[in-house]
PDB file of N, CA and C in Angstrom:
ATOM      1  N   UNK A   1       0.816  -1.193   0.000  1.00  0.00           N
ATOM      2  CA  UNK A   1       0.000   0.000   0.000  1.00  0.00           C
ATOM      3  C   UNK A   1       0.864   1.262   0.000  1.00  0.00           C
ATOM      4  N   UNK A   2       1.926   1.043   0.437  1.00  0.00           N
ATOM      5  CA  UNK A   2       3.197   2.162   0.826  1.00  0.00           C
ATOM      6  C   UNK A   2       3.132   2.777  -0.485  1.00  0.00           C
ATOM      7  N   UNK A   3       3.871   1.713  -1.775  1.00  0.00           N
ATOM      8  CA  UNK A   3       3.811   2.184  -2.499  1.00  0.00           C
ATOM      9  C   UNK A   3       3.289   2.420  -3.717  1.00  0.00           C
ATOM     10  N   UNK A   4       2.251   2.490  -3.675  1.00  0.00           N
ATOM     11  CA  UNK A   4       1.349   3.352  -4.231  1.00  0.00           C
ATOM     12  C   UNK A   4       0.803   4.204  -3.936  1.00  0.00           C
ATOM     13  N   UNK A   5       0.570   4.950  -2.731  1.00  0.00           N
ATOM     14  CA  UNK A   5       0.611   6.379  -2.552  1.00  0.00           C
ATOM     15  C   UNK A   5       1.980   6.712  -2.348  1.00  0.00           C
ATOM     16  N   UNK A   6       3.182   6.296  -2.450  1.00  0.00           N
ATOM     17  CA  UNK A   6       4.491   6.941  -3.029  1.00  0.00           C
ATOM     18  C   UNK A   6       4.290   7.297  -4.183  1.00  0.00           C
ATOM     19  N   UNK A   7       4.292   6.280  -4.913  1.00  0.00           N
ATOM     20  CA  UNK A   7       4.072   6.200  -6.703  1.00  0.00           C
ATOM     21  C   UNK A   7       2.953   7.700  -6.878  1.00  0.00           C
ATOM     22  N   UNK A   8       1.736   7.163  -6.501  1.00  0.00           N
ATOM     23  CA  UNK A   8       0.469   8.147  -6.400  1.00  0.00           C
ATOM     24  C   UNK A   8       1.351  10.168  -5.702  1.00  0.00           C
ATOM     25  N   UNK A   9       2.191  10.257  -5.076  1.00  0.00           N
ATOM     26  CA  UNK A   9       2.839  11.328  -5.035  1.00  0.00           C
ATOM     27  C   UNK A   9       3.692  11.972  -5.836  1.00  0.00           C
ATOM     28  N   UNK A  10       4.264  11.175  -6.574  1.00  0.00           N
ATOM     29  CA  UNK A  10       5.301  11.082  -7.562  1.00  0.00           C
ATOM     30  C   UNK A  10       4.525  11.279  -8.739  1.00  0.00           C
ATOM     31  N   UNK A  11       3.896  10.943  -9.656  1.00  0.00           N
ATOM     32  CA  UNK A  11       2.956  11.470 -10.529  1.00  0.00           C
ATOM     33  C   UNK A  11       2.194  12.457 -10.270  1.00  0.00           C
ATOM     34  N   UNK A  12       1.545  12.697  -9.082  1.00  0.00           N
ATOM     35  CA  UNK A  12       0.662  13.902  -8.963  1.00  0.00           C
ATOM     36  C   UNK A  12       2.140  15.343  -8.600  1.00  0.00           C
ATOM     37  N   UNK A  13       3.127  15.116  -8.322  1.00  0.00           N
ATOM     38  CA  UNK A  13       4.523  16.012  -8.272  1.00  0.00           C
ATOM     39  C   UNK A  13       4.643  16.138 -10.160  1.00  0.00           C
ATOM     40  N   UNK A  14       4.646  15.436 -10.674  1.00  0.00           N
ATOM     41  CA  UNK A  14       4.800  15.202 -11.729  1.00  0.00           C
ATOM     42  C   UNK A  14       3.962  16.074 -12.739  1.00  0.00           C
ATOM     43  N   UNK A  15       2.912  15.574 -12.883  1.00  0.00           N
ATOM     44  CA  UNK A  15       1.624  16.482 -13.054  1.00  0.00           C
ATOM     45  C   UNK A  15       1.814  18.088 -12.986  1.00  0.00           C
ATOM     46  N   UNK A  16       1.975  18.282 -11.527  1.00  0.00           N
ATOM     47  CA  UNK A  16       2.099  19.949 -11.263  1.00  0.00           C
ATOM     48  C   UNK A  16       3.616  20.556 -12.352  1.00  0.00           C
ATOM     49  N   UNK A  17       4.191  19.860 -11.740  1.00  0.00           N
ATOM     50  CA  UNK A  17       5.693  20.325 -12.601  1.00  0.00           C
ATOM     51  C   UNK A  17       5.348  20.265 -14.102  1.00  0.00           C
ATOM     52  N   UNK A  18       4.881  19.854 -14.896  1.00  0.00           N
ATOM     53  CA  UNK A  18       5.087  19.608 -16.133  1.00  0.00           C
ATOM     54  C   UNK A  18       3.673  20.527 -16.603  1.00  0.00           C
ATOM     55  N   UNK A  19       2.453  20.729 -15.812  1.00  0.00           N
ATOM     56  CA  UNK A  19       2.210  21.913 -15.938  1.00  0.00           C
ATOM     57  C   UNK A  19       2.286  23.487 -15.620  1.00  0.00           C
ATOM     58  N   UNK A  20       2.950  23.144 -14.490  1.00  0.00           N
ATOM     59  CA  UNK A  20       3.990  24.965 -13.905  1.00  0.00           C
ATOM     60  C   UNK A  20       5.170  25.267 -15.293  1.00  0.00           C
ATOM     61  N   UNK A  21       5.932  24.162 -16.120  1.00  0.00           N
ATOM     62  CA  UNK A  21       6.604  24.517 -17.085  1.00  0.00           C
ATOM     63  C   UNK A  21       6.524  24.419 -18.268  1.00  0.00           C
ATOM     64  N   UNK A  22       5.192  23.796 -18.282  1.00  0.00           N
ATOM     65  CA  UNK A  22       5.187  24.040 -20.007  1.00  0.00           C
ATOM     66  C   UNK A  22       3.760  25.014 -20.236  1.00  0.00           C
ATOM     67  N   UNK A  23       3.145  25.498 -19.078  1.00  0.00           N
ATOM     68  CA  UNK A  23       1.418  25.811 -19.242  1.00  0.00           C
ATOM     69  C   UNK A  23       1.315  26.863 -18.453  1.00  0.00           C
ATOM     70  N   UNK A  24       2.117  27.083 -17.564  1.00  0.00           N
ATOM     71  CA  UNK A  24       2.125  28.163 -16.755  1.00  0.00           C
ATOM     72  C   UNK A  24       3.362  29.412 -17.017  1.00  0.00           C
ATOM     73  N   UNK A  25       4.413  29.087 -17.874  1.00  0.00           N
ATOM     74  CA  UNK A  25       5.378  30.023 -18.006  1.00  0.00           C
ATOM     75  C   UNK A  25       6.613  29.243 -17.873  1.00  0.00           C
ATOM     76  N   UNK A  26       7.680  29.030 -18.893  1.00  0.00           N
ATOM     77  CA  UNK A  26       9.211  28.516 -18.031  1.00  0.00           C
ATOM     78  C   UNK A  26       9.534  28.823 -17.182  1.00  0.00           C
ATOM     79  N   UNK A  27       9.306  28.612 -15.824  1.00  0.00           N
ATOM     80  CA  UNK A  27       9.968  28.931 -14.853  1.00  0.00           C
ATOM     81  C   UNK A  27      10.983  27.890 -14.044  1.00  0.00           C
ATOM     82  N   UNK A  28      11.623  28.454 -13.164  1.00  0.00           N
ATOM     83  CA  UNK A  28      12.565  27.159 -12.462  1.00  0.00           C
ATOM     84  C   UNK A  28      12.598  26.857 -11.498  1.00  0.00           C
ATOM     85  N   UNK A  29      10.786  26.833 -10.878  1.00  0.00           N
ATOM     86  CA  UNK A  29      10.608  26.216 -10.016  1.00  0.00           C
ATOM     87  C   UNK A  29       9.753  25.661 -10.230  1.00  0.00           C
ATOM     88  N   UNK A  30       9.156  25.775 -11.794  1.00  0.00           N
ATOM     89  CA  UNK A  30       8.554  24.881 -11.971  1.00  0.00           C
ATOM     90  C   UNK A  30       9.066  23.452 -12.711  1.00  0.00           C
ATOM     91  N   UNK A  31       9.876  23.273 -13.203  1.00  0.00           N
ATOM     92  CA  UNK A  31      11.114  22.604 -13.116  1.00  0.00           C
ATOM     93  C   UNK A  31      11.899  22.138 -12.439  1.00  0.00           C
ATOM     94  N   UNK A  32      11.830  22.581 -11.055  1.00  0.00           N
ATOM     95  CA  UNK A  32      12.289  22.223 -10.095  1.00  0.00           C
ATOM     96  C   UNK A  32      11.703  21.011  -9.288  1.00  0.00           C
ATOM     97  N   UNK A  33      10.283  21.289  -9.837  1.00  0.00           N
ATOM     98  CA  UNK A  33       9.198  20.466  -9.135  1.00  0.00           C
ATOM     99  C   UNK A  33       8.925  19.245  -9.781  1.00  0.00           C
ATOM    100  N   UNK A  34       9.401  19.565 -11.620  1.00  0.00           N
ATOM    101  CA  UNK A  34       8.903  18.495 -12.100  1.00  0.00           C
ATOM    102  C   UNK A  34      10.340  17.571 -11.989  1.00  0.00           C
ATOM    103  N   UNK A  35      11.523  18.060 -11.920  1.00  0.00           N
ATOM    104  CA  UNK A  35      12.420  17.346 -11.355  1.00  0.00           C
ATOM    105  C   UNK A  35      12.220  16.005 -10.279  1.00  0.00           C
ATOM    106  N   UNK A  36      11.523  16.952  -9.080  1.00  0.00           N
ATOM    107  CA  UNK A  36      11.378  16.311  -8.325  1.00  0.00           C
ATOM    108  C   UNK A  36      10.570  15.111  -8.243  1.00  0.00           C
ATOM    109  N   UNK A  37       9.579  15.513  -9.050  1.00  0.00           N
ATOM    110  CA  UNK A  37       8.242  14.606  -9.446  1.00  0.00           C
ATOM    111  C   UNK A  37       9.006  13.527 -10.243  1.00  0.00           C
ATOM    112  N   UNK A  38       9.869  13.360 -10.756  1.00  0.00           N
ATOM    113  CA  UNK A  38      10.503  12.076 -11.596  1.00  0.00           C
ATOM    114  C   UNK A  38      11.499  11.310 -10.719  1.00  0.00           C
ATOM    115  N   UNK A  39      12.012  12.190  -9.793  1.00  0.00           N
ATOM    116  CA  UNK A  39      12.760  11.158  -9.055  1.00  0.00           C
ATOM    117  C   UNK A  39      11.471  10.621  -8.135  1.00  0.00           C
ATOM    118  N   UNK A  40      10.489  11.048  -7.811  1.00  0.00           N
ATOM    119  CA  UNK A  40       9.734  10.327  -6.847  1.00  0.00           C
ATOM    120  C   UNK A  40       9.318   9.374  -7.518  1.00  0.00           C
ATOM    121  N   UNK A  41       8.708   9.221  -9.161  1.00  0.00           N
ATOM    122  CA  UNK A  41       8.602   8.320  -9.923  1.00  0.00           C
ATOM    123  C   UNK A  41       9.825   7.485 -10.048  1.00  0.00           C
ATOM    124  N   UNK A  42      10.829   7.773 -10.205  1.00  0.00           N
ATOM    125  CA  UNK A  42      11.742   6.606 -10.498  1.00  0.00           C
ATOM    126  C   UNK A  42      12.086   5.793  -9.241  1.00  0.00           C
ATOM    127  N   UNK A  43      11.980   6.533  -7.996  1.00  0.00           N
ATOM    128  CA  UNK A  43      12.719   5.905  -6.777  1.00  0.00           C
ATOM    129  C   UNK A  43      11.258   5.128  -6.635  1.00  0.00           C
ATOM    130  N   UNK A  44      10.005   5.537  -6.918  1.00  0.00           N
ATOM    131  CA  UNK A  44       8.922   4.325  -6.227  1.00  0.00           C
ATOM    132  C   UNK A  44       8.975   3.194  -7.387  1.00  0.00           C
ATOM    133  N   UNK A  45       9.173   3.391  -8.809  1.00  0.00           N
ATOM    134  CA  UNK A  45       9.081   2.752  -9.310  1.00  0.00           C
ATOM    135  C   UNK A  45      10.519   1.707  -9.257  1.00  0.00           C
ATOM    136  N   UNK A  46      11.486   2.128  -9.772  1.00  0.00           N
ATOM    137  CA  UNK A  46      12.823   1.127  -9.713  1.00  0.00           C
ATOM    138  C   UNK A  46      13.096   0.830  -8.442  1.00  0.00           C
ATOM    139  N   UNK A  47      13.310   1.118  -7.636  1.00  0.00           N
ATOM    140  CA  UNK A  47      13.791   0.928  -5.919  1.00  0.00           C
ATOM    141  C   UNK A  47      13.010   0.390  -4.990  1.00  0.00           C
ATOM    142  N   UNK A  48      11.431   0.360  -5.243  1.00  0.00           N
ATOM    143  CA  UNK A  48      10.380   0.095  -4.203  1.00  0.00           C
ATOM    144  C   UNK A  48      11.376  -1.059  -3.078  1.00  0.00           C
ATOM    145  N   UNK A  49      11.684  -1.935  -3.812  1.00  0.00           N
ATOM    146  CA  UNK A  49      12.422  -3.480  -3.016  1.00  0.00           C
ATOM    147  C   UNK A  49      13.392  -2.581  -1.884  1.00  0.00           C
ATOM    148  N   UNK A  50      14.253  -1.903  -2.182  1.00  0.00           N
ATOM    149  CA  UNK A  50      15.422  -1.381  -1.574  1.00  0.00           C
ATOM    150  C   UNK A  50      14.736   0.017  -0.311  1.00  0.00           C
ATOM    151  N   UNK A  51      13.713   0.615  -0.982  1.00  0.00           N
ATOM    152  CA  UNK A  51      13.323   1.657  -0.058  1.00  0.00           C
ATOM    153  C   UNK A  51      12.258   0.975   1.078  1.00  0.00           C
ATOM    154  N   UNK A  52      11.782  -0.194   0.805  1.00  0.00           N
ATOM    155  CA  UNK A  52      11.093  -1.323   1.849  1.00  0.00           C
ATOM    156  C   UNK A  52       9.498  -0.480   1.599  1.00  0.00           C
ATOM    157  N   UNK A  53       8.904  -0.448   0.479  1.00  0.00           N
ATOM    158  CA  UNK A  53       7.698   0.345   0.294  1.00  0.00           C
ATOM    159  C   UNK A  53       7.051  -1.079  -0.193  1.00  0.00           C
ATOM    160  N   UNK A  54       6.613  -1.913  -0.174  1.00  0.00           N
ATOM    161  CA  UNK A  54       5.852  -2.834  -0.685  1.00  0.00           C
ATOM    162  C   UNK A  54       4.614  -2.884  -0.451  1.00  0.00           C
TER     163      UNK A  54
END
């Protein structure tokens, strides 16, 4: 259950970022966010085993 509301954070981070920079203006925090939003996607998705989110 862990992770999928990890995952479920990580896309909705995702979401915001990729509309703060492509829909709202280039900015670099909105970029900043969608940054962030992909590592939360990659760490729930590739790592779940290692971060103990099962």
């Amino acid at each position: 259950m862990k992770r999928y509301i990890f995952a479920a954070i990580g896309y909705l981070t995702t979401g915001v970022g990729v509309y703060h920079t492509f829909f709202g203006g280039f900015t670099f925090y909105g970029l900043l966010i969608l940054m962030f939003g992909f590592f939360g996607i990659i760490a729930s998705e590739a790592y779940y085993k290692k971060l103990k989110t099962d």
